[in-house]
Structure formats: structure tokens, C-alpha cells
C-alpha atoms as a PDB file:
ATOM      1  CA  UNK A   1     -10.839  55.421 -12.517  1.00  0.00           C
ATOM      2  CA  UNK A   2      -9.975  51.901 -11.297  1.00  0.00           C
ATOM      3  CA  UNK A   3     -11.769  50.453  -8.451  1.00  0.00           C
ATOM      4  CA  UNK A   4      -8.347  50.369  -6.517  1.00  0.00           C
ATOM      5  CA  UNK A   5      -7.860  54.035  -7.178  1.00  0.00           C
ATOM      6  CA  UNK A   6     -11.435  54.347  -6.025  1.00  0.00           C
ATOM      7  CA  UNK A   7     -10.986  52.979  -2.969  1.00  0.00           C
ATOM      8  CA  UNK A   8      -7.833  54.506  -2.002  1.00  0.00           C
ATOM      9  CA  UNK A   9      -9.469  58.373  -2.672  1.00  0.00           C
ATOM     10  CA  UNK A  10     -12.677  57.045  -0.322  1.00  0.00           C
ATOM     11  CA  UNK A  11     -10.722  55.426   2.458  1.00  0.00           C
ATOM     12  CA  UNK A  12      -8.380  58.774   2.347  1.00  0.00           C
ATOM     13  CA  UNK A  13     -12.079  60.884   2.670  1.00  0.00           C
ATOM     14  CA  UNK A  14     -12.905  58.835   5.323  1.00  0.00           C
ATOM     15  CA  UNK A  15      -9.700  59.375   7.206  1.00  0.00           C
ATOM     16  CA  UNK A  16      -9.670  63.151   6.918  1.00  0.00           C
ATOM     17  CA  UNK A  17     -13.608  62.972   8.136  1.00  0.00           C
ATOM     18  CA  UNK A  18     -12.262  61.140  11.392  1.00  0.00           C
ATOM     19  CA  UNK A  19      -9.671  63.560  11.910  1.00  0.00           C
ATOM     20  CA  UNK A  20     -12.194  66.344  11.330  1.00  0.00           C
ATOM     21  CA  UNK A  21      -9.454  67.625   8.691  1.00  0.00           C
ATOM     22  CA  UNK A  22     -12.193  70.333   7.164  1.00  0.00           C
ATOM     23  CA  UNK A  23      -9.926  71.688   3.669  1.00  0.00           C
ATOM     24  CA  UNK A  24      -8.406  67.995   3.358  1.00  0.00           C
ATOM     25  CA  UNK A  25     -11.660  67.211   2.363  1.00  0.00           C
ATOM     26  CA  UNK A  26     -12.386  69.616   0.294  1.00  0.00           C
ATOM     27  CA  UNK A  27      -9.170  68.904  -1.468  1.00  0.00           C
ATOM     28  CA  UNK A  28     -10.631  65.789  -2.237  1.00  0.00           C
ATOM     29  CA  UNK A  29     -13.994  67.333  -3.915  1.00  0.00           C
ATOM     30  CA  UNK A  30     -14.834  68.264  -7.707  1.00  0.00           C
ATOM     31  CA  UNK A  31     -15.821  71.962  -7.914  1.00  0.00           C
ATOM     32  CA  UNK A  32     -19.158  70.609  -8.744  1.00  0.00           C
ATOM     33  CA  UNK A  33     -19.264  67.812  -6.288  1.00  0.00           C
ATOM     34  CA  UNK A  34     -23.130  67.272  -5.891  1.00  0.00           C
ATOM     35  CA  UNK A  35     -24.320  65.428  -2.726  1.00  0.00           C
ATOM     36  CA  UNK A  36     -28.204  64.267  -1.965  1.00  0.00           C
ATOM     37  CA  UNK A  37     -29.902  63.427   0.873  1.00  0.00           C
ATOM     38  CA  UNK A  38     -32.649  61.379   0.064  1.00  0.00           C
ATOM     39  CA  UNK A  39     -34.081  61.150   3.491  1.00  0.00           C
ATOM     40  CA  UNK A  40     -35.015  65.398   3.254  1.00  0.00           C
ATOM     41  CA  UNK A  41     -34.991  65.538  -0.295  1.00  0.00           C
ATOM     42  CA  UNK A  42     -32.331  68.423  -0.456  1.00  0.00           C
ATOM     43  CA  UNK A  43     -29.492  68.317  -2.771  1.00  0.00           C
ATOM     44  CA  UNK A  44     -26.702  70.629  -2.649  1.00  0.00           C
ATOM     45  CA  UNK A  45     -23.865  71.722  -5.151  1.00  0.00           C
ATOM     46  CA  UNK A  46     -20.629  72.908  -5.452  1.00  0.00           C
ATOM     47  CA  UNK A  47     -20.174  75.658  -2.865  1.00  0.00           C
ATOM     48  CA  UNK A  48     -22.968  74.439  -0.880  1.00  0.00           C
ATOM     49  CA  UNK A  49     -21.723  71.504  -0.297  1.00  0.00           C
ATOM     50  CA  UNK A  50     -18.618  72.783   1.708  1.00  0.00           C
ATOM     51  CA  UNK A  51     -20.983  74.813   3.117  1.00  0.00           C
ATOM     52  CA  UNK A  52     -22.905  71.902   4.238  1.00  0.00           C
ATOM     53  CA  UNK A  53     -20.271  69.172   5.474  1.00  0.00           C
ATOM     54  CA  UNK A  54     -18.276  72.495   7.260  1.00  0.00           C
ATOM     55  CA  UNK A  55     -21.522  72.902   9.628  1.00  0.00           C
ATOM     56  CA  UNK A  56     -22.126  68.647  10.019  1.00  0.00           C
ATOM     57  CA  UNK A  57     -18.263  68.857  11.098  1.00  0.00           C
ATOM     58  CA  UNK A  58     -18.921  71.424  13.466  1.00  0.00           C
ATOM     59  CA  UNK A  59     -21.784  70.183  15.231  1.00  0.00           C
ATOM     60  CA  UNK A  60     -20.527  66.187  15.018  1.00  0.00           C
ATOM     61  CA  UNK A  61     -18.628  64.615  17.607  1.00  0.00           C
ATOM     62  CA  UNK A  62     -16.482  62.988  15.615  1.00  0.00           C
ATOM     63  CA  UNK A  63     -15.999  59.345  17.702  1.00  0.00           C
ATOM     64  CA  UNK A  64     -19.555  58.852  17.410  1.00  0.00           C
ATOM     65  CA  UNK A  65     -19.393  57.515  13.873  1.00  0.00           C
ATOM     66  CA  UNK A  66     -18.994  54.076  13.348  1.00  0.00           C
ATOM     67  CA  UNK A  67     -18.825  51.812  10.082  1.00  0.00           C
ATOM     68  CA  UNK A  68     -21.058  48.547  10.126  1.00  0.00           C
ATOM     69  CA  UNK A  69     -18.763  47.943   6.772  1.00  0.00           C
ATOM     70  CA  UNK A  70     -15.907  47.674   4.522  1.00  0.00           C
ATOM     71  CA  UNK A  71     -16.034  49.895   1.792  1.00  0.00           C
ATOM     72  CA  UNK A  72     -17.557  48.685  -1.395  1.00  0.00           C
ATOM     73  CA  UNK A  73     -16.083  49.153  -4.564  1.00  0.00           C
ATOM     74  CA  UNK A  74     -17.676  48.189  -8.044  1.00  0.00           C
ATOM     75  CA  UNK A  75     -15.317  50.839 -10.247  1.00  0.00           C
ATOM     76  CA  UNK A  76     -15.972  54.419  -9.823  1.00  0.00           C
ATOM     77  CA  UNK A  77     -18.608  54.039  -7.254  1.00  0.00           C
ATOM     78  CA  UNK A  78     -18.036  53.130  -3.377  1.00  0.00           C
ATOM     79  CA  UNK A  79     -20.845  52.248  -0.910  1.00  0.00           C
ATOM     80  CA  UNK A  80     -20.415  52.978   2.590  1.00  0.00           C
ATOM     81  CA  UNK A  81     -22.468  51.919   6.057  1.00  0.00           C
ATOM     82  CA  UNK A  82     -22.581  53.554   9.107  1.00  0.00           C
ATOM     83  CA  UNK A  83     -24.135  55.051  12.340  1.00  0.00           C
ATOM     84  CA  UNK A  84     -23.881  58.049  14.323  1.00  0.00           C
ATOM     85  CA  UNK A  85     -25.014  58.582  17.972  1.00  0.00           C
ATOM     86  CA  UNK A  86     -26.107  62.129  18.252  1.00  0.00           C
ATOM     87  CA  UNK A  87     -25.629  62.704  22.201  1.00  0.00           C
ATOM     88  CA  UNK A  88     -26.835  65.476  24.675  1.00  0.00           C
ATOM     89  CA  UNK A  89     -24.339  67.385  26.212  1.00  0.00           C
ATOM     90  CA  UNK A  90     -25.073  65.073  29.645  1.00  0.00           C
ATOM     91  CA  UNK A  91     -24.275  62.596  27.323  1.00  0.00           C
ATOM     92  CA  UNK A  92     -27.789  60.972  26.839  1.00  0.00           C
ATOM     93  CA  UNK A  93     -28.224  58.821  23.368  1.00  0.00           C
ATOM     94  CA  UNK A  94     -31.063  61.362  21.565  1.00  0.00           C
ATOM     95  CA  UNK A  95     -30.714  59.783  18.248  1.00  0.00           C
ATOM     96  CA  UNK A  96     -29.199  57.408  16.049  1.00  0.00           C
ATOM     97  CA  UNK A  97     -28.416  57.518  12.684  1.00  0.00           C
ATOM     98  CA  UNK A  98     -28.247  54.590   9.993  1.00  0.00           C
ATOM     99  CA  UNK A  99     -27.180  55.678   6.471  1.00  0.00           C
ATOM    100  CA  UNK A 100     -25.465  53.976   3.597  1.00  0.00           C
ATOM    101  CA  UNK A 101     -23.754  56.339   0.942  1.00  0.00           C
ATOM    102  CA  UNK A 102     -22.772  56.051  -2.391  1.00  0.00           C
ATOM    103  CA  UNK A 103     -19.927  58.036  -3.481  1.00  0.00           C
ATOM    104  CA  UNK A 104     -18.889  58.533  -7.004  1.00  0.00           C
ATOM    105  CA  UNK A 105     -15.623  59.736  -8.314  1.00  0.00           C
ATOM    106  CA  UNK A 106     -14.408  60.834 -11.516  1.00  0.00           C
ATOM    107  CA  UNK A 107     -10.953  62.488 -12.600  1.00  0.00           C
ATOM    108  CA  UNK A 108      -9.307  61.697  -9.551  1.00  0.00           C
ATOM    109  CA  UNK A 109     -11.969  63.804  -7.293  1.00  0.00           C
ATOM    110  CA  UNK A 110     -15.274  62.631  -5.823  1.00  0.00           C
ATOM    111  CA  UNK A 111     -17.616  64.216  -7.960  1.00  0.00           C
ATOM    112  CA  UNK A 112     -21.394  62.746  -6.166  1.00  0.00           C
ATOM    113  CA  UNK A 113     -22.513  61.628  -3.043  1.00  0.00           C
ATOM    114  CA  UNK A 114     -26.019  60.402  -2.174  1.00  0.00           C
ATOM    115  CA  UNK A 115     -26.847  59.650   1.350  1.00  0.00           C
ATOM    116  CA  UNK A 116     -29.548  57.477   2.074  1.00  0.00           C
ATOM    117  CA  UNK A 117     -30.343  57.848   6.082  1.00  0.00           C
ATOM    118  CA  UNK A 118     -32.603  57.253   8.397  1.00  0.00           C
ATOM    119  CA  UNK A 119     -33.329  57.519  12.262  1.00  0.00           C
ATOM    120  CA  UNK A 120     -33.620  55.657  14.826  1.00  0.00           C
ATOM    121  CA  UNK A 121     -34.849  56.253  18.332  1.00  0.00           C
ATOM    122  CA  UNK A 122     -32.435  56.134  20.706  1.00  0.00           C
ATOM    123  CA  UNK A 123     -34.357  56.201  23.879  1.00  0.00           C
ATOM    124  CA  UNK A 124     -38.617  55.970  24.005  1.00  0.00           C
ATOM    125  CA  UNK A 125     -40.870  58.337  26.042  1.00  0.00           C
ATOM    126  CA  UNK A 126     -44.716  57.802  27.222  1.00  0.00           C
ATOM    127  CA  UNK A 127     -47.183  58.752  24.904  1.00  0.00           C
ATOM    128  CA  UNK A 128     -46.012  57.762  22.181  1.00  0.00           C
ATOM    129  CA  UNK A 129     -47.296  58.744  18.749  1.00  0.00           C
ATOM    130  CA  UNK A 130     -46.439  58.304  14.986  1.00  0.00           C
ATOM    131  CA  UNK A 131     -44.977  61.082  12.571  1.00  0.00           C
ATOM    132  CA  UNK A 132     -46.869  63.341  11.304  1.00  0.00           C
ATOM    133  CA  UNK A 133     -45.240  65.052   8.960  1.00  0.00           C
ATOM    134  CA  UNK A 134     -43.797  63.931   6.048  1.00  0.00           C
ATOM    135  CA  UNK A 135     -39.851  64.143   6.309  1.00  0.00           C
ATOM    136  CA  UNK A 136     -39.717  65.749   2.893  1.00  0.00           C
ATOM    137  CA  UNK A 137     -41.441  68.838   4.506  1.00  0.00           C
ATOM    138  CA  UNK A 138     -39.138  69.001   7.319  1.00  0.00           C
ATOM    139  CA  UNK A 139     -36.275  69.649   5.577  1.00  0.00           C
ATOM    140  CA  UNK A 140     -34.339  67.810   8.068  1.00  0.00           C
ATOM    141  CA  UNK A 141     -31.551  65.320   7.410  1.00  0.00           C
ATOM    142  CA  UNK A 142     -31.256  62.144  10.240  1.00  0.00           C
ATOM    143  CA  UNK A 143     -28.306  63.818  11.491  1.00  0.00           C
ATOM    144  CA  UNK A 144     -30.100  67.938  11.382  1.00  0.00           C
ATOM    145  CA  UNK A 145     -32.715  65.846  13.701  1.00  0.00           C
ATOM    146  CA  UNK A 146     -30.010  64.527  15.887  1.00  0.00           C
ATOM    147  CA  UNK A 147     -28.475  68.699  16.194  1.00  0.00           C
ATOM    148  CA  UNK A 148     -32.301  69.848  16.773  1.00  0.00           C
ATOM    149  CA  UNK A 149     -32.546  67.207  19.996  1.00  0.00           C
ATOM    150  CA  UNK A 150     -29.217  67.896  20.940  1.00  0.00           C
ATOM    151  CA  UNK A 151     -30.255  72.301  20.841  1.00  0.00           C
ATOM    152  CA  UNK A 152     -33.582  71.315  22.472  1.00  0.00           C
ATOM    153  CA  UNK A 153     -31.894  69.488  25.087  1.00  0.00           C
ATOM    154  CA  UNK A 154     -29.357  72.411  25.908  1.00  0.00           C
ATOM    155  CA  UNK A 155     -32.507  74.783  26.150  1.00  0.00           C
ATOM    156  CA  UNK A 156     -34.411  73.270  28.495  1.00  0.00           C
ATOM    157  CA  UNK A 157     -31.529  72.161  30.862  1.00  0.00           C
ATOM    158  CA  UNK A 158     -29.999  75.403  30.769  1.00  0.00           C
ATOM    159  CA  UNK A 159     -33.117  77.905  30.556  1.00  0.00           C
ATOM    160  CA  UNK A 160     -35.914  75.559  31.779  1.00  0.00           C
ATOM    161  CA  UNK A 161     -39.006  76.717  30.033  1.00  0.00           C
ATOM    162  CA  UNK A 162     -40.681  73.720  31.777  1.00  0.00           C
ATOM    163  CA  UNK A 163     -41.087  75.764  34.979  1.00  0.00           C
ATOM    164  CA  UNK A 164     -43.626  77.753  32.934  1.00  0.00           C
ATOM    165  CA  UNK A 165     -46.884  75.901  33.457  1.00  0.00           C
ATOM    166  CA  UNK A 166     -48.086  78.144  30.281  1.00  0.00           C
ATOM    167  CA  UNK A 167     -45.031  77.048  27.854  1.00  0.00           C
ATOM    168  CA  UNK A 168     -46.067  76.960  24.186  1.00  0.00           C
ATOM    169  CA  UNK A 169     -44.387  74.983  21.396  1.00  0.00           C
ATOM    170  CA  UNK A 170     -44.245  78.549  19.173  1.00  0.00           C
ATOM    171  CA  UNK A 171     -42.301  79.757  22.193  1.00  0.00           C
ATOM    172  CA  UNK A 172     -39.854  76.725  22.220  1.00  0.00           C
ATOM    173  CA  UNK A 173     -39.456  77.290  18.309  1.00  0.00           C
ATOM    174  CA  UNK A 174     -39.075  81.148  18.647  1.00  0.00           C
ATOM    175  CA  UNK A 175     -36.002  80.428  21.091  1.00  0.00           C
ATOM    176  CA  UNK A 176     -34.496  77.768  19.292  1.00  0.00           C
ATOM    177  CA  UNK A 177     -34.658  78.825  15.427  1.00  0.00           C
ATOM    178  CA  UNK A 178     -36.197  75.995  14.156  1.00  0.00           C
ATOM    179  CA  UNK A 179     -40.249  75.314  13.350  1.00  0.00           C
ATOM    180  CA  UNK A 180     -42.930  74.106  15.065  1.00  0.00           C
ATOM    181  CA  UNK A 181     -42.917  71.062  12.042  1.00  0.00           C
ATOM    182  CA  UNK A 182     -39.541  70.346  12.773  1.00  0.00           C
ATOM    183  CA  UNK A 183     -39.445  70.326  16.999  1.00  0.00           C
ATOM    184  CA  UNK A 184     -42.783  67.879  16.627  1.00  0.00           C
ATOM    185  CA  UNK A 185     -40.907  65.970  13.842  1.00  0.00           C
ATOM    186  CA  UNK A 186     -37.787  65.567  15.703  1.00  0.00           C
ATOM    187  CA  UNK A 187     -39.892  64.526  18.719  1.00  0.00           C
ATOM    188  CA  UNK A 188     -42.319  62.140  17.070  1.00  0.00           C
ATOM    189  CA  UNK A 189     -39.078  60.038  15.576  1.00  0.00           C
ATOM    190  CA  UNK A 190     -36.002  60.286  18.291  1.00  0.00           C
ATOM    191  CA  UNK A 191     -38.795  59.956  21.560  1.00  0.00           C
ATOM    192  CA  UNK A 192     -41.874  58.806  19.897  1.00  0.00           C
ATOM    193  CA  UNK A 193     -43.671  61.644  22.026  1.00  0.00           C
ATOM    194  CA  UNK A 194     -45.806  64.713  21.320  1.00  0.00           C
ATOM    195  CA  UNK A 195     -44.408  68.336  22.659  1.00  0.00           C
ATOM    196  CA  UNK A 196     -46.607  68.574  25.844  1.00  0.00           C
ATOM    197  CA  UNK A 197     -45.728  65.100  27.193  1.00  0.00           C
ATOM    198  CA  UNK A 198     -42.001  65.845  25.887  1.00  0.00           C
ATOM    199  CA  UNK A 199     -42.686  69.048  28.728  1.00  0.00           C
ATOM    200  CA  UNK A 200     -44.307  67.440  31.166  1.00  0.00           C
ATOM    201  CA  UNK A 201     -41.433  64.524  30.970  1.00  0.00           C
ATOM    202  CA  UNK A 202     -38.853  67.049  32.023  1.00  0.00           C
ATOM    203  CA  UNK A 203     -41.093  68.950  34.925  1.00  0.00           C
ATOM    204  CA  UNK A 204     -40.753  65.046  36.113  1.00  0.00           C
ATOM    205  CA  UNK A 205     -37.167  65.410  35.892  1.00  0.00           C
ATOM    206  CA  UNK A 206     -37.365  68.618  37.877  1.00  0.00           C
ATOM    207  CA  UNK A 207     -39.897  67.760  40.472  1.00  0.00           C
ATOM    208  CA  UNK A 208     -37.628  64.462  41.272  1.00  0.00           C
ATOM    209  CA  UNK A 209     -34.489  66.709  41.389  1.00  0.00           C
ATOM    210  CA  UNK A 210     -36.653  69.024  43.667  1.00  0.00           C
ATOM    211  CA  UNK A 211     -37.865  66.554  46.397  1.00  0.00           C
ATOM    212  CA  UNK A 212     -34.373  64.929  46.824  1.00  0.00           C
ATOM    213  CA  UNK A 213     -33.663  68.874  48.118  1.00  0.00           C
ATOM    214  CA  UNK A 214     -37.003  69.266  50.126  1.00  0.00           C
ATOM    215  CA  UNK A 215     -38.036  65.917  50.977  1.00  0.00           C
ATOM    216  CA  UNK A 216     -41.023  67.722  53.302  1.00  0.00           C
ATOM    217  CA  UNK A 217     -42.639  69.176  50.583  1.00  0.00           C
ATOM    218  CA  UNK A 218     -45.870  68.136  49.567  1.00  0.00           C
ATOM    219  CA  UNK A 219     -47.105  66.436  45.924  1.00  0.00           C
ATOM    220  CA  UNK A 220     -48.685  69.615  45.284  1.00  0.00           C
ATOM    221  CA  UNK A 221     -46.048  71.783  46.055  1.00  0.00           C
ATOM    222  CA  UNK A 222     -43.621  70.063  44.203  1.00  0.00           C
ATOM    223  CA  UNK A 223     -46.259  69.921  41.261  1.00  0.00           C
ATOM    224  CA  UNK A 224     -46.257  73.825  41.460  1.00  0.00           C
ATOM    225  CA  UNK A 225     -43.350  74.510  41.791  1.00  0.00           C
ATOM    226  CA  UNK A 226     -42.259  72.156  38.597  1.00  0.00           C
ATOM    227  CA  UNK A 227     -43.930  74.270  36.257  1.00  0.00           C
ATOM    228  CA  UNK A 228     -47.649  71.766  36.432  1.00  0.00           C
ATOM    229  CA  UNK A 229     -50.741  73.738  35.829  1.00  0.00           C
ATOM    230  CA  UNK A 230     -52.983  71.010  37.835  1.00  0.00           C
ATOM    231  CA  UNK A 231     -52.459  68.225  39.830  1.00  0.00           C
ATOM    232  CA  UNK A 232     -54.309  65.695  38.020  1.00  0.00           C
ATOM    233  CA  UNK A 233     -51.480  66.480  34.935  1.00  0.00           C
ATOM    234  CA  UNK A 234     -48.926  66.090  37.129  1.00  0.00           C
ATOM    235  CA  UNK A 235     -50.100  62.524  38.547  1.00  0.00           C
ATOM    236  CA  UNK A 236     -50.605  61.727  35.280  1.00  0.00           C
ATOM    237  CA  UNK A 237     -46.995  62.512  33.602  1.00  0.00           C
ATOM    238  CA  UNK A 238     -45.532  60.668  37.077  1.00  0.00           C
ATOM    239  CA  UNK A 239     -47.230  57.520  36.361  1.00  0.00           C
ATOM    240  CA  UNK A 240     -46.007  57.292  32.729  1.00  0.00           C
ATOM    241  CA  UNK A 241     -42.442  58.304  33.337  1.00  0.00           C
ATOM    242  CA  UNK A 242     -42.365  55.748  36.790  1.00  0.00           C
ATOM    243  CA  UNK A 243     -45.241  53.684  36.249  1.00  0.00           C
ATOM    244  CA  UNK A 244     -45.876  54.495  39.832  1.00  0.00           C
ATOM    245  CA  UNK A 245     -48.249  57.326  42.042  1.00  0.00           C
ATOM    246  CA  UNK A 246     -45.654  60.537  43.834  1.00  0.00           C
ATOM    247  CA  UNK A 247     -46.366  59.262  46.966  1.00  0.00           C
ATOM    248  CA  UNK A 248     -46.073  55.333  46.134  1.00  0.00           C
ATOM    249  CA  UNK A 249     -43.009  56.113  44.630  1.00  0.00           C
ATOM    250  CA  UNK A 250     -41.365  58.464  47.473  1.00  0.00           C
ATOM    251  CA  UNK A 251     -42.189  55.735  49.948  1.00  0.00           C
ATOM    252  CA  UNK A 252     -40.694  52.957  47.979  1.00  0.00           C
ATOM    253  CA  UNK A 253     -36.981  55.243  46.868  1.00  0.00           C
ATOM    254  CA  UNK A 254     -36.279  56.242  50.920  1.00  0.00           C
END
């Protein structure tokens, strides 16, 4: 194919994505369209590919993708940049994704795509800690991270676990359908946090909800009542998340 005619089956693929046009696209594939990502090491084929981009299109909100680029053409290749902001459902920036693809076609279909993605934080928490496990053994893509976040986020709004000073990661996998790998994964690149300071970072949350409603309550009862097994943990996840003592704080927000 020419790199005009390259270009103009690309930029069409790109406008069915943004319209979140699901069979246009696959109108545009080869049977045995092939498409990598490089950043989990899983590569998918034919059927599995629809598979795949019919479950990204479901989960992503579609205006969050935005091209740093033009498309680049040399002949049957194109090269694409762009990000993604995968959002909580308060609307919170969890995660941000930067990938460039490369998309081949060949008799008038696109026949490869390799995406080469990574993420990037999109907020920081205390504590912070490096990876450590090896995306490969995650299984993950960027954007699967961003979806994990985005799930974790709707369980502990919705169910809060936090309140149960006993919480376990097992039990947050158990609930969620992903592994204990993947939640501290996710965690370690989006927040740059462990799981029990990613906990004790929402029981802040809940215990600053909680005295705007009972003002008279005391540090400890608050602390309690937040899901904090002792005190002492509880002073210490206030100070990172406000860099300031419960009852320094209080005084200083009246």
C-alpha cells in the first residue's frame, strides 16, 4: 500500500476509536490482525484481538485520549502518540498513560499493531516505594492498571473495607478479581504507595469526612471509628497525608 492509502485507513481507525464505533473497527482489521503490548508482554491474535479492544472500549472513556502527534507515515507502517487519563468515578486522575503505536497494514486492512506504553503517576501518596514486580509478571497493560485503580477506587468508596481495622490485601484481591501482584503493582506505579498506607490514606479520608459531622468527637474516637487499630497508626497516616498532628490540624481548618 501507499503511504497515502496508509494514512487514510489509520486516520479512519482513529476516527471510529473516538466515536467508540466497536464493528467499524473491526471492519478495518485482517482476520489475523496481531497486536502486542510490549509493556505486559502479551500478544493477541485474530479473535482475541476483538476480544481485547471490545473490553478497552468498554471500560475507556473515550474523551480521555489525546494525541501528542500527527500520524506518521513511512509506507505501510504508521506511528502514533498519545495519552489517556484513566479517572475515578469522582473524577480523580489515577493514572496516565503514554504509548506510541505502530500500526501496520497490508491488503487494504491493518494487519499488526504493537503498543509500546507506559505509566505514569497521576497523583503521589506518602510512603512511597519502588515496583516490585516486574511488569512482565503482572500481566497488566498501562491502561489494565488504569481499570484496576479505577475498580479499586469504586470498592472502597462504595463498600469501605477501610473501616475494618483487620483488612487484608488477599481480602481486597478476593473482592475485586484481580491478584495480590497486580493491586501492589498497580499501587507501587499510579500512587507510589504500598497497600497498608494506600488503607490507611483512605481511613484519613474517612476520619476527615467524619469530624466535619461530629466536630466533638475526640482523636481517638474518630481513629476508631475510621477503621485504625491504634492510635499511634493513626497519628502517623495524618501527618503524612497533612503534614500536620489531628488536633494541630482541627484547630488551624475552624
Amino acid at each position: 500500500m501507499t503511504a497515502a492509502q496508509t494514512r487514510t485507513l489509520v486516520e479512519e481507525h482513529n476516527r471510529r476509536w473516538a466515536a467508540g464505533d466497536l464493528q467499524g473497527l473491526f471492519a478495518l482489521y485482517a482476520p489475523d490482525i496481531v497486536f502486542v503490548e510490549h509493556y505486559s508482554g502479551r500478544r493477541y491474535q485474530g479473535a482475541g484481538v476483538r476480544e481485547h479492544i471490545a473490553e478497552v472500549l468498554r471500560r475507556s472513556r473515550l474523551d480521555s485520549l489525546r494525541y501528542t502527534d500527527v500520524v506518521r507515515v513511512d509506507g505501510d507502517t504508521a506511528t502514533l502518540q498519545y495519552t489517556e487519563t484513566i479517572r475515578s468515578a469522582g473524577g480523580d486522575a489515577l493514572l496516565t498513560v503514554h504509548a506510541c503505536d505502530t500500526v501496520r497494514v497490508a491488503a487494504g486492512y491493518i494487519a499488526e499493531i504493537n503498543e509500546y506504553a507506559v505509566p505514569q503517576r497521576a497523583a503521589v501518596m506518602p510512603a512511597q516505594r519502588p515496583p516490585s514486580h516486574p511488569a512482565e509478571k503482572i500481566g497488566l497493560s498501562p491502561r489494565a492498571l488504569g481499570f484496576l485503580l479505577e475498580d479499586l477506587d469504586t470498592y472502597m468508596q462504595r463498600g469501605q473495607p477501610y473501616l475494618d481495622p483487620g483488612l487484608r490485601l488477599q481480602q481486597v484481591a478476593e473482592a475485586t478479581g484481580y491478584s495480590r501482584n497486580q493491586i501492589s503493582f498497580a499501587l507501587n506505579q499510579a500512587l507510589g504507595t504500598g497497600f497498608f498506607a494506600f488503607v490507611n490514606h483512605a481511613r484519613i479520608g474517612h476520619l476527615l469526612r467524619l469530624h466535619a459531622e461530629q466536630p466533638q468527637w475526640s482523636v481517638q474516637a474518630l481513629s476508631r471509628a475510621s477503621g485504625f487499630r491504634s492510635l499511634s497508626t493513626c497519628y502517623a497516616a495524618f501527618r503524612a497525608a497533612t503534614g500536620e498532628a489531628p488536633r494541630s490540624y482541627f484547630r488551624h481548618s475552624r
